[in-house]
C-alpha atoms as a PDB file:
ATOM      1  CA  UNK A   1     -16.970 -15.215  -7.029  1.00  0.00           C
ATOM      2  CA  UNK A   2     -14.129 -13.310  -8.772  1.00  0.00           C
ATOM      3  CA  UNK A   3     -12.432 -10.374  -7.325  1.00  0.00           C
ATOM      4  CA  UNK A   4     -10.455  -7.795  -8.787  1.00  0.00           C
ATOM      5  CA  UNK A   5      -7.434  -6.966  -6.320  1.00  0.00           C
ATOM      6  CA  UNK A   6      -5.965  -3.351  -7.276  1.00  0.00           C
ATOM      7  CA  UNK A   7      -2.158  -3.631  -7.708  1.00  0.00           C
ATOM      8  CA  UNK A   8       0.329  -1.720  -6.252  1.00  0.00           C
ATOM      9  CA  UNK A   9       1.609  -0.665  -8.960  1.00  0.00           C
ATOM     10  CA  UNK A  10       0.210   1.383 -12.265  1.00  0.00           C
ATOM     11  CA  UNK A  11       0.574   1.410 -16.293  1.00  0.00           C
ATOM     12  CA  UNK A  12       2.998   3.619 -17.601  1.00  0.00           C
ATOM     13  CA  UNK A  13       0.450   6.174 -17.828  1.00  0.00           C
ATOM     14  CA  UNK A  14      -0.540   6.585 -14.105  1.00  0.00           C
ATOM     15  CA  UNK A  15      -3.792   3.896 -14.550  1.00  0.00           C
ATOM     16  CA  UNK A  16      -4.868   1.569 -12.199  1.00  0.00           C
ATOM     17  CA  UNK A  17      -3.923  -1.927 -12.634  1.00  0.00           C
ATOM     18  CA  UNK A  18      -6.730  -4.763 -11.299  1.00  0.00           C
ATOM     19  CA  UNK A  19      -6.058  -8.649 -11.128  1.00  0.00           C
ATOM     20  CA  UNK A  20      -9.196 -10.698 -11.054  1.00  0.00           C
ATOM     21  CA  UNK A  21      -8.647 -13.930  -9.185  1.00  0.00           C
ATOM     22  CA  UNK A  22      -9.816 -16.078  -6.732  1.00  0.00           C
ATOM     23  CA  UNK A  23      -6.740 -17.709  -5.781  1.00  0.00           C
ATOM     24  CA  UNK A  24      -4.525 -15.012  -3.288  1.00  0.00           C
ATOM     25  CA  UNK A  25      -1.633 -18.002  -4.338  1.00  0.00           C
ATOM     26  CA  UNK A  26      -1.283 -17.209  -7.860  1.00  0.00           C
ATOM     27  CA  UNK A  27       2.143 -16.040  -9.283  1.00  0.00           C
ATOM     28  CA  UNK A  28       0.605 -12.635  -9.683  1.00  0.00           C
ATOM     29  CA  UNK A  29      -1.128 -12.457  -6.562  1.00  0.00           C
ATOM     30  CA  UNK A  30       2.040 -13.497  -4.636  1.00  0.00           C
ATOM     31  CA  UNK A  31       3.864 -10.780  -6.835  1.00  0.00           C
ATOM     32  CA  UNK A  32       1.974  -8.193  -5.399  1.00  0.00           C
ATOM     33  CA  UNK A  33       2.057  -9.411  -2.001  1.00  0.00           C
ATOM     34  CA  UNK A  34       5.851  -9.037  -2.432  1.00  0.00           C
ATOM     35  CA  UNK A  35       6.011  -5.677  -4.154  1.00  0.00           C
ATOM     36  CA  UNK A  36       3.568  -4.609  -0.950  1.00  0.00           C
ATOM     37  CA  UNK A  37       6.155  -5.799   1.512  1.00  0.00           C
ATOM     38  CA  UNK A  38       8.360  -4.212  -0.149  1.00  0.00           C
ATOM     39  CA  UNK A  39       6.744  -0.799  -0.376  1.00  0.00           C
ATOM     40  CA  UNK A  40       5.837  -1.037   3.759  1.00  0.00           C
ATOM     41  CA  UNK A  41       9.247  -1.710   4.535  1.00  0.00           C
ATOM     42  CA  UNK A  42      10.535   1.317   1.706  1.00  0.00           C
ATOM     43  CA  UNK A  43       8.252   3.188   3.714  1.00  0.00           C
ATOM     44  CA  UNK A  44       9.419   2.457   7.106  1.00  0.00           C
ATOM     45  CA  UNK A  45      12.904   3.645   6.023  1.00  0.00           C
ATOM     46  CA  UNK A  46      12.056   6.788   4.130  1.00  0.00           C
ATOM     47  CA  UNK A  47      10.005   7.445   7.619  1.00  0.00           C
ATOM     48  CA  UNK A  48      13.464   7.014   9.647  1.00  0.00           C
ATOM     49  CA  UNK A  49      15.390   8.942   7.350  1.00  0.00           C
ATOM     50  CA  UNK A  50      12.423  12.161   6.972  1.00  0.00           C
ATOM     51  CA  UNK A  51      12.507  11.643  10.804  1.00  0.00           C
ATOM     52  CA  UNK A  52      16.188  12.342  10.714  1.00  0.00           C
ATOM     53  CA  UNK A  53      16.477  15.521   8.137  1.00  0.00           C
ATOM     54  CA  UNK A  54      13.323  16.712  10.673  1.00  0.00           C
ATOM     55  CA  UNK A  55      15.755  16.559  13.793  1.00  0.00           C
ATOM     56  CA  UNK A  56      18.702  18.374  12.040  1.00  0.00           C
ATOM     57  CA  UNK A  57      18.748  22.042  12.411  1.00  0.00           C
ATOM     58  CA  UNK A  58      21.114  22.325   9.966  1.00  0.00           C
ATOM     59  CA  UNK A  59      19.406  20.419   7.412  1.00  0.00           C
ATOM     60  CA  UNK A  60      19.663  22.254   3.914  1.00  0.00           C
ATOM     61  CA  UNK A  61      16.521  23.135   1.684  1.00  0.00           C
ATOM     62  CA  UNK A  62      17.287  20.724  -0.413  1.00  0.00           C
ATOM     63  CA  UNK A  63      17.101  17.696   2.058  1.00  0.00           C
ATOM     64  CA  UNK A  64      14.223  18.973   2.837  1.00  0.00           C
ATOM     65  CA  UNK A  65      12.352  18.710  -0.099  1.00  0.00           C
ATOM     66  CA  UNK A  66      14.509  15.360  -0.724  1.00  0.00           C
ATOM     67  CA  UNK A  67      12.825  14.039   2.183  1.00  0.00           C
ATOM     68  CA  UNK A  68       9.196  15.362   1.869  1.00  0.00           C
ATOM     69  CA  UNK A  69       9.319  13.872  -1.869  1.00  0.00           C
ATOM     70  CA  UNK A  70      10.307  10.502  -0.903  1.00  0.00           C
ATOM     71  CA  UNK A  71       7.802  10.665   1.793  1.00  0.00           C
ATOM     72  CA  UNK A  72       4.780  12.128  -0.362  1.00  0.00           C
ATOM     73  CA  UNK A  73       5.934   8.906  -2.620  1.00  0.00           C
ATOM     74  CA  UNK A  74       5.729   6.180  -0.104  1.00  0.00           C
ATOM     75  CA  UNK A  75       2.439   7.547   1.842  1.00  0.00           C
ATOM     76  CA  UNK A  76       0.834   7.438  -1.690  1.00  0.00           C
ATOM     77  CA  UNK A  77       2.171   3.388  -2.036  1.00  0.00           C
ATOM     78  CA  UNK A  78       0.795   3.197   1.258  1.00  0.00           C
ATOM     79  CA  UNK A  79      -2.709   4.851   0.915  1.00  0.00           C
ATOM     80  CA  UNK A  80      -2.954   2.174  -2.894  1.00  0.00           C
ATOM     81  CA  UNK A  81      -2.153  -1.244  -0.145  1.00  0.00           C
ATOM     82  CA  UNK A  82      -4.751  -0.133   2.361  1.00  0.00           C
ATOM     83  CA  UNK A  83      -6.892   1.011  -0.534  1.00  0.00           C
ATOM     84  CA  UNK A  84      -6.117  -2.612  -1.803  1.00  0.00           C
ATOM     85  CA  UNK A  85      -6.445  -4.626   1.665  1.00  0.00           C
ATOM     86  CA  UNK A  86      -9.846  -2.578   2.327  1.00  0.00           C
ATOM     87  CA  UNK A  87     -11.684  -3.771  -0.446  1.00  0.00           C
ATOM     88  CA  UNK A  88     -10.194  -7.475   0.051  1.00  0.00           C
ATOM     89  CA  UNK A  89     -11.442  -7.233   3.684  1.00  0.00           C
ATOM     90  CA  UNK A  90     -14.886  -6.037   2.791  1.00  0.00           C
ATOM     91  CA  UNK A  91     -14.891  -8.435  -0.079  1.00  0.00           C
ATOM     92  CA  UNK A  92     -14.122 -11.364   2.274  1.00  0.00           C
ATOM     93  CA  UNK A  93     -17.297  -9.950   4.383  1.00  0.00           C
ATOM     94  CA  UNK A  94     -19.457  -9.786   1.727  1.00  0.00           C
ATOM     95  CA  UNK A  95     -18.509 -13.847   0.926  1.00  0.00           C
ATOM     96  CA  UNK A  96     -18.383 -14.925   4.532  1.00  0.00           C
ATOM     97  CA  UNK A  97     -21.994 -12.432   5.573  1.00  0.00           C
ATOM     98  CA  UNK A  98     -22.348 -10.328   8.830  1.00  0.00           C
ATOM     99  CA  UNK A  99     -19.841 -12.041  11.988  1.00  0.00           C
ATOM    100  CA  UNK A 100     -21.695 -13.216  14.890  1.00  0.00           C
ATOM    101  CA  UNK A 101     -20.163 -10.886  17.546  1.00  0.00           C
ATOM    102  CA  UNK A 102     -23.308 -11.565  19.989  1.00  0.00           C
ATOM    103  CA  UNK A 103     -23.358  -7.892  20.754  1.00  0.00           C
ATOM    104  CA  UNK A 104     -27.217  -6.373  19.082  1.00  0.00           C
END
């Protein structure tokens, strides 16, 4: 059964982008295993840095806002991956049926 994967990234005009594949090896697939990677670890460093301005006392307005924008940026490229990986997971449950945990 085909999937359709949502992307992490969008058409110039804020939309969605979907790839439907079976095969988590294609070029495409890989692509956006890559550009996910790369958003985490983006994400991790924009944490460390807001983290940072948030310590200083003497932080400035501006490196304020600096911060918060960069943050509001990645925890929306984070929130479209787990949005992604969700529907993967439940798709992957839906192929494989309910797990036999033992507990009723």
């Amino acid at each position: 059964m085909t999937t359709l994967r949502l992307l992490p990234w969008t058409t110039p005009e804020g939309k969605p982008c979907y790839l439907s594949t079976d095969n988590d090896e294609s070029r495409l697939s890989l692509l956006a295993d890559d550009v996910e990677a790369a958003q985490l670890h983006s994400g991790e460093q924009v944490l460390a840095g807001a983290k940072a301005v948030l310590a200083d006392a003497k932080a400035g307005e501006r490196a304020v806002r600096f911060a918060l924008t960069r943050a509001a940026e990645s925890l929306g490229d984070v929130l479209r991956i787990a949005a992604s990986r969700g529907a993967r997971i439940q798709m992957t449950d839906c192929r494989t049926g309910p797990s036999q945990t033992g507990a009723d």
